[in-house]
Protein backbone atom coordinates (compact mmCIF):
# COMPACT_ATOMS: atom_id res chain seq x y z
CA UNK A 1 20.46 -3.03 0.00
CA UNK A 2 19.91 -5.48 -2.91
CA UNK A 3 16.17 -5.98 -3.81
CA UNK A 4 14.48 -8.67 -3.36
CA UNK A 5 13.40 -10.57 -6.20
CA UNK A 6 9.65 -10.94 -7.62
CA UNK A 7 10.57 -14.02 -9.91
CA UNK A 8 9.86 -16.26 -7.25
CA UNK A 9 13.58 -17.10 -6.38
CA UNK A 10 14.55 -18.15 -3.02
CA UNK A 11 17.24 -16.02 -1.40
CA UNK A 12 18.54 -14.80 2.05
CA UNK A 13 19.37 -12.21 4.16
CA UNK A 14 22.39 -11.93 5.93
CA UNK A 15 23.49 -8.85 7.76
CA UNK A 16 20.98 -6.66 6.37
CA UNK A 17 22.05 -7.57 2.94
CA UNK A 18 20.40 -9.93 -0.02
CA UNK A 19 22.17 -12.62 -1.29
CA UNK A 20 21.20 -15.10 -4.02
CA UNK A 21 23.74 -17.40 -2.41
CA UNK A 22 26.50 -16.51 0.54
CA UNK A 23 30.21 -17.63 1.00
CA UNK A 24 30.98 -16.32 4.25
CA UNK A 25 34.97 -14.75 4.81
CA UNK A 26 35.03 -13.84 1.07
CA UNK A 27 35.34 -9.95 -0.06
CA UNK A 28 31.89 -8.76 -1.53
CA UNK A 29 31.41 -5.54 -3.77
CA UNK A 30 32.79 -3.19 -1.06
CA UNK A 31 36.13 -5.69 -0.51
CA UNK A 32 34.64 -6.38 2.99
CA UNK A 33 34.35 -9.63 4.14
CA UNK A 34 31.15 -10.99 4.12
CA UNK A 35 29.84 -12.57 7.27
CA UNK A 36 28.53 -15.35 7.85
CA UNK A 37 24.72 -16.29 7.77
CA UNK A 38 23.44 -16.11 11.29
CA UNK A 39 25.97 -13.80 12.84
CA UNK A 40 22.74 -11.21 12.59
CA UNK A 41 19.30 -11.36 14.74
CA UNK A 42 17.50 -10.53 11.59
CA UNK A 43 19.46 -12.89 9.18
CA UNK A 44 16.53 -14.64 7.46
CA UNK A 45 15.93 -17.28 4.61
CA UNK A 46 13.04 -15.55 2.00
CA UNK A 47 11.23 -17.31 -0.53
CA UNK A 48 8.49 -14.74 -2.08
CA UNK A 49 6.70 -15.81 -4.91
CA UNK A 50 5.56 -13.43 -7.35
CA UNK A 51 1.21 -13.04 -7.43
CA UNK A 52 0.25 -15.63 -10.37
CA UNK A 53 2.31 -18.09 -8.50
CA UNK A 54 0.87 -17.58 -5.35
CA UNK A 55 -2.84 -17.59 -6.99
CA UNK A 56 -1.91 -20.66 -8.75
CA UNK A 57 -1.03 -22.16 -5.09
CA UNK A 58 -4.26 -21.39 -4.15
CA UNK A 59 -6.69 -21.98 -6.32
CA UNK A 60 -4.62 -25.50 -5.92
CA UNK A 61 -5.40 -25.79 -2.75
CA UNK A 62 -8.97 -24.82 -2.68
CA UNK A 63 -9.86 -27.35 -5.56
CA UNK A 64 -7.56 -30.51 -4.06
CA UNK A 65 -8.22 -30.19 -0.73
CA UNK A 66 -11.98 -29.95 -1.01
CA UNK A 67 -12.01 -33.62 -2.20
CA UNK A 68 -10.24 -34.87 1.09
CA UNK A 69 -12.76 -34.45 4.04
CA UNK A 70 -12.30 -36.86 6.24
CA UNK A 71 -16.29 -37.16 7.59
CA UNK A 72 -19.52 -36.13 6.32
CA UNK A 73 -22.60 -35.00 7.31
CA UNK A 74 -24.99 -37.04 8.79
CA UNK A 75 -27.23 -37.38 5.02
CA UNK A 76 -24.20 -38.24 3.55
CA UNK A 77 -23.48 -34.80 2.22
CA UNK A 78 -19.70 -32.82 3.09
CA UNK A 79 -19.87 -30.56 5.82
CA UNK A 80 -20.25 -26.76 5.76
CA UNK A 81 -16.41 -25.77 5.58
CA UNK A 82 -15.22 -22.71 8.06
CA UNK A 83 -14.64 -19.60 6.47
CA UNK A 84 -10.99 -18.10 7.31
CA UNK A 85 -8.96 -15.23 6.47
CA UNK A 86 -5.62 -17.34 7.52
CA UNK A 87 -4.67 -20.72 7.84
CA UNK A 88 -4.65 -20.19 12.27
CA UNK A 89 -8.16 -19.55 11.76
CA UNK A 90 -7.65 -23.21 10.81
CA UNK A 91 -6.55 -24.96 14.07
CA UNK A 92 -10.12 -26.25 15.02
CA UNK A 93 -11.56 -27.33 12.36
CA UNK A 94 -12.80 -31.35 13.12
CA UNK A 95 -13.58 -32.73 9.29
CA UNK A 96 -9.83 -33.13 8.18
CA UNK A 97 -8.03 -36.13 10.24
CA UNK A 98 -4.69 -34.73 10.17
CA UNK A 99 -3.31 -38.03 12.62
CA UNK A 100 -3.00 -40.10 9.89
CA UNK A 101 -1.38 -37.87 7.34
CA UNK A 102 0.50 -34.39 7.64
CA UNK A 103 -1.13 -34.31 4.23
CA UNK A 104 -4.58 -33.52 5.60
CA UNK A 105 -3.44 -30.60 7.81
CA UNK A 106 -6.29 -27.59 7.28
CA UNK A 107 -5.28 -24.98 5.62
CA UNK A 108 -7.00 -21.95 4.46
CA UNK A 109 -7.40 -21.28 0.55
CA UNK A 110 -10.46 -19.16 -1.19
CA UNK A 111 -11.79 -18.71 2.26
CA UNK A 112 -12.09 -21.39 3.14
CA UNK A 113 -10.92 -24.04 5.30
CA UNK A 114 -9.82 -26.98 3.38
CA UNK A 115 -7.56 -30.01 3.99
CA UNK A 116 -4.26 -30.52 3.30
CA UNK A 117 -1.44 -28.15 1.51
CA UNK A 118 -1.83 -30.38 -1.78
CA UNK A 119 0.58 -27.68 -3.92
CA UNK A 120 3.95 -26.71 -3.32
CA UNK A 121 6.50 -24.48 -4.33
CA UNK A 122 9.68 -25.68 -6.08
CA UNK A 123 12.59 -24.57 -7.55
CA UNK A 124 11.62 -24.38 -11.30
CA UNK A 125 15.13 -24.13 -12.43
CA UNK A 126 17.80 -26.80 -14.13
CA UNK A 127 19.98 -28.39 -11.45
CA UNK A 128 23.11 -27.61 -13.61
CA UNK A 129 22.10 -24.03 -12.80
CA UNK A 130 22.85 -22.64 -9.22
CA UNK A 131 23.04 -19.22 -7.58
CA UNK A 132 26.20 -17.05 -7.93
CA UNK A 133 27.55 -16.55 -4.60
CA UNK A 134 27.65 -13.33 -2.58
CA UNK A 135 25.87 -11.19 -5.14
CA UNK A 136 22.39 -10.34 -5.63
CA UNK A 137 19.27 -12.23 -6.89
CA UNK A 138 18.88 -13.26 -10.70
CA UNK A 139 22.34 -14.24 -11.01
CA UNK A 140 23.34 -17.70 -11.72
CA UNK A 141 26.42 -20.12 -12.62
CA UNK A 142 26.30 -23.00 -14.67
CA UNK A 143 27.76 -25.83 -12.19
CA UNK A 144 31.19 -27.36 -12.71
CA UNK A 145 29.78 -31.12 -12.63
CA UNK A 146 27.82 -30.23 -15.58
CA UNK A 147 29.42 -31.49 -18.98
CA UNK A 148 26.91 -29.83 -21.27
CA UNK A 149 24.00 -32.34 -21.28
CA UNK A 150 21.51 -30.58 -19.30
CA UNK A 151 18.90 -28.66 -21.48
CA UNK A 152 19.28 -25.52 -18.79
CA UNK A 153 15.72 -24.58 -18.72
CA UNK A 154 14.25 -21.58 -16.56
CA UNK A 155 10.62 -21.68 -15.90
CA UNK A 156 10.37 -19.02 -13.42
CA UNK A 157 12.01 -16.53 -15.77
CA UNK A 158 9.27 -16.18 -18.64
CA UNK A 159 8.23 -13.27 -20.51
CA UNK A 160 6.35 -10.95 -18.20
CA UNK A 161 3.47 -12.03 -20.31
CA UNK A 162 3.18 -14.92 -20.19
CA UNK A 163 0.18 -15.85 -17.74
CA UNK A 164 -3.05 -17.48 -16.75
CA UNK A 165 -6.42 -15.64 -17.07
CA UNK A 166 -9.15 -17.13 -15.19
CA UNK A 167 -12.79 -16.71 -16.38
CA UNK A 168 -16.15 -17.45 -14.33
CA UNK A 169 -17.60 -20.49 -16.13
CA UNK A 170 -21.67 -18.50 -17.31
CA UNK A 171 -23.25 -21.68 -17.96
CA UNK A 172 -25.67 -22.69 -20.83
CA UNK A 173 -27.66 -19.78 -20.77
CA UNK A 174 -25.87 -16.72 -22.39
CA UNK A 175 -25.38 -19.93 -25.22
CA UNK A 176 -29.43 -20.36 -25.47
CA UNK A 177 -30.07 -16.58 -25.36
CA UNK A 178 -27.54 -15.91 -28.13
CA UNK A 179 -28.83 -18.85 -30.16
CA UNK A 180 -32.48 -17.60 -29.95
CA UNK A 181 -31.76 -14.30 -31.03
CA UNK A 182 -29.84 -15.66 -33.77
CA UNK A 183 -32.72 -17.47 -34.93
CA UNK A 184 -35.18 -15.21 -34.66
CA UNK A 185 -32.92 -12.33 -36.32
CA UNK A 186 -31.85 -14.77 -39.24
CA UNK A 187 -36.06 -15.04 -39.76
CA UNK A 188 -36.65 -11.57 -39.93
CA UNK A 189 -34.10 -11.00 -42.61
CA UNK A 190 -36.00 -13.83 -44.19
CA UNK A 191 -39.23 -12.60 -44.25
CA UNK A 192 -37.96 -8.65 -45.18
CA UNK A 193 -35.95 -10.21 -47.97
CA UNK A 194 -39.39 -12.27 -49.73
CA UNK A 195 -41.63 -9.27 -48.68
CA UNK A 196 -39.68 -7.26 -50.51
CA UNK A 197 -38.90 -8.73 -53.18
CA UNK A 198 -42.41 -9.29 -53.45
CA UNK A 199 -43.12 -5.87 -53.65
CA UNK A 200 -40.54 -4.90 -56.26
CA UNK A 201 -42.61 -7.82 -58.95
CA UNK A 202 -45.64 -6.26 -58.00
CA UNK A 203 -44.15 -2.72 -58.92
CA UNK A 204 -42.95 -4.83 -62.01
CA UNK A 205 -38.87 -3.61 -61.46
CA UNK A 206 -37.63 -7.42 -60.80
């Protein structure tokens, strides 16, 4: 069977085989006609984005959805949010008002049980650019409506380096400590530098 993709491109499963698109009757590879989608118990659609997209998604999450609580505490302060380890651990959770907006479902992201899915996944392709049918994933056609205007772009296929590093933010300190030592290195080179050059007129060789 076909791999699926790690590129984050949606794709499905028909028959126990991947597709990047189907046409159902049509001869694949082996000249056998492909069924169709659903004809199979198992015949699934798959989206499975690759692990900086899915971190992305989350850290989202966690950092959106903490601003949307909809009570407090009684001082005024935002409530103690539930730890979870998936978004069912979620259900119960009484400081998001999910009747007025679908928005403010809880979900779980960092551990935590925030409100609302606030990032989504998209197709980060051009529209003039659409799956070739009844082969594997990564292939694409350009689309017959398109008359060469559309700049074709391809997020989701980037260099493999191309990527986000995340860094924990130290604060002011490690700033002040490296400062100080600066300082007080840059005035001991001061005073060795007049000491000794006091020495070498006493000794009469400057």
């Amino acid at each position: 069977a076909e791999q699926s993709p790690s590129n984050g491109q949606a794709f499905l499963r028909a028959s126990g085989k991947y597709y990047g698109s189907l046409m159902p009757d049509e001869a694949g590879k082996d000249s056998e006609p492909i069924k169709n989608y659903g004809v199979d118990d198992e015949d699934v659609f798959l989206v499975r984005p690759s692990l900086l997209e899915m971190s992305i998604f989350g850290l989202l999450n966690n950092y959106l959805g903490k601003g949307s609580l909809a009570e407090q505490s009684e001082d005024g302060s935002d409530p103690a949010l539930t730890t979870c380890k998936s978004t069912k651990d979620c259900s119960s959770v009484s400081y998001c008002n999910s009747e007025s907006s679908s928005s403010t479902t809880p979900t779980c992201a960092g551990g935590s049980c925030v409100c609302g899915t606030r990032s989504h996944y998209h197709p980060a392709l051009d529209e003039a650019l659409t799956a070739a049918a009844n082969v594997g994933t990564g292939m694409f056609e350009l689309g017959e409506e398109d008359e060469g205007i559309s700049a074709l772009y391809t997020e989701p296929y980037w260099s493999n380096y191309v990527g986000v590093r995340v860094y924990n933010d130290a604060g002011n300190t490690p700033g002040v400590y490296a400062s100080s030592l600066g300082a007080v290195f840059a005035l001991a080179c001061i005073g060795f530098v007049w000491r000794f050059k006091k020495t070498m007129v006493k000794e009469k060789v400057y």
